[in-house]
Protein backbone atom coordinates (compact mmCIF):
# COMPACT_ATOMS: atom_id res chain seq x y z
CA UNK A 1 -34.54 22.97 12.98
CA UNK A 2 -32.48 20.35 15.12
CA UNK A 3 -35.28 17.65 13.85
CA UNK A 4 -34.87 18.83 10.51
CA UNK A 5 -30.70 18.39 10.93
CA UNK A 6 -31.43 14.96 12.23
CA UNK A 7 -33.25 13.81 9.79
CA UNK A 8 -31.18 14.68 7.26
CA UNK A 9 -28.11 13.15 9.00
CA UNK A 10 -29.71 9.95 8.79
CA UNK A 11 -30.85 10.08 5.25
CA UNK A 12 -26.79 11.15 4.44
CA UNK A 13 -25.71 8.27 6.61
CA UNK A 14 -28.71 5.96 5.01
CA UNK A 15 -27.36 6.81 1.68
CA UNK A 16 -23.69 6.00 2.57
CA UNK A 17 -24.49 3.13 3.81
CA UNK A 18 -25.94 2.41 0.33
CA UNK A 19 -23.29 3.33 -1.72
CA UNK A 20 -20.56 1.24 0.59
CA UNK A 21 -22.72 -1.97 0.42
CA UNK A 22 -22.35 -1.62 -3.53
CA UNK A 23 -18.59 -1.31 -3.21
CA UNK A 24 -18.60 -5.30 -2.66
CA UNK A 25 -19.63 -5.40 -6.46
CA UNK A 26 -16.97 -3.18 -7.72
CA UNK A 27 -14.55 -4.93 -5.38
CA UNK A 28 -15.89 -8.66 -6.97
CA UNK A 29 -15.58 -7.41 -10.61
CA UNK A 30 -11.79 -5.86 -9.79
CA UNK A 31 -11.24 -9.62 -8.32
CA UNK A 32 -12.69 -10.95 -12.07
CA UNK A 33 -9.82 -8.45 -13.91
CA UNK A 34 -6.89 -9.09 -11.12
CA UNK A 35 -7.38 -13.04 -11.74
CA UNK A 36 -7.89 -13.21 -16.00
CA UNK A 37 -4.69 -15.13 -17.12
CA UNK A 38 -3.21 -14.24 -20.47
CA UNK A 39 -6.02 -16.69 -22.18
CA UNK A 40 -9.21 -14.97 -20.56
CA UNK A 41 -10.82 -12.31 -21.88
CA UNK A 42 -9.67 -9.03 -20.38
CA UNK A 43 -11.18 -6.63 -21.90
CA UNK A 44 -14.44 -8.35 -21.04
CA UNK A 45 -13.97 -8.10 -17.93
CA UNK A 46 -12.93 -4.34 -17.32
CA UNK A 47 -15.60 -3.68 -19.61
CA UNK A 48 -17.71 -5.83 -16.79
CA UNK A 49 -15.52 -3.37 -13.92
CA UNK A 50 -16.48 -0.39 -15.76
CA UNK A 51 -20.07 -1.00 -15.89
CA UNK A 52 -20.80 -1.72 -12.78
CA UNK A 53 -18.62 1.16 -11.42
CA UNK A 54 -20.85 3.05 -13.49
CA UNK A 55 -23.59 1.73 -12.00
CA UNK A 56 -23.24 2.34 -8.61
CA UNK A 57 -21.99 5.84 -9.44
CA UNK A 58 -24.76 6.86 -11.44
CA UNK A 59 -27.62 4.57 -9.79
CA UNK A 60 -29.94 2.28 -11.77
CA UNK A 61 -33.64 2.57 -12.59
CA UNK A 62 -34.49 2.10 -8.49
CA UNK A 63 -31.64 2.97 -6.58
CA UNK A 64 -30.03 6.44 -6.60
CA UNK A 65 -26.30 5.41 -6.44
CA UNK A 66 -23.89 8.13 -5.57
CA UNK A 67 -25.24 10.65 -6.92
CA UNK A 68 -27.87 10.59 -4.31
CA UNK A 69 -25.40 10.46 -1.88
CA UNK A 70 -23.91 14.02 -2.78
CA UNK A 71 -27.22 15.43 -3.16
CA UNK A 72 -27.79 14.37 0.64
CA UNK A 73 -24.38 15.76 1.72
CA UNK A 74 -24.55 18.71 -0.28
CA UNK A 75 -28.40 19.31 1.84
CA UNK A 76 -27.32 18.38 5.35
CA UNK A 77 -24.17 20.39 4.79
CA UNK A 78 -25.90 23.57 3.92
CA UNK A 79 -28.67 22.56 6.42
CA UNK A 80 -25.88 22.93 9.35
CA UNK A 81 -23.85 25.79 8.16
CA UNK A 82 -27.49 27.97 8.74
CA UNK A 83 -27.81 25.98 11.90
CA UNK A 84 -24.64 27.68 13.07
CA UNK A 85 -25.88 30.92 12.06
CA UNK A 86 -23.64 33.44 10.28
CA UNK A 87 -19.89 33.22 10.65
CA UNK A 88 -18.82 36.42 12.19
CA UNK A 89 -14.77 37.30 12.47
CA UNK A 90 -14.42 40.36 14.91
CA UNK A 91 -11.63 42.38 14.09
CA UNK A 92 -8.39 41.59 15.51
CA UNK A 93 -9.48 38.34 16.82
């Protein structure tokens, strides 16, 4: 079981890792929209922010984006609540 918690502690810190690499891309097309004067295309470029947000949220055809990193939280979290075993309040405590 501890194996199986390890492992997927590194796959949710693998797929972080992922998904804050990409964040340079968002944070290059934001720099594109922040520095458009009032004779560059604007639009353009949120519609340029906006896809690439998308992107990384949503994945591509080979990466997983996000989305795989919730599915790995969402497993390592319920992998170490049964870890713990069941929560058990006594009464008055």
């Amino acid at each position: 079981m501890a194996d199986d918690l390890e492992h997927l502690k590194k796959r949710l810190d693998d797929e972080y890792g992922q998904v804050r690499r990409r964040l340079d891309e968002i944070h290059e097309r934001f720099d594109r929209v922040v520095s458009c004067g009032p004779e560059d295309d604007v639009e353009g470029a949120l519609r340029e922010l906006e896809k690439k947000v998308h992107e990384v949220r949503t994945g591509g055809k080979f990466r997983p984006g996000a989305n795989g990193f919730t599915r790995a939280r969402k497993k390592y979290e319920k992998a170490k609540a049964a870890s713990q075993g069941p929560n058990v309040q006594k009464f008055g405590s």
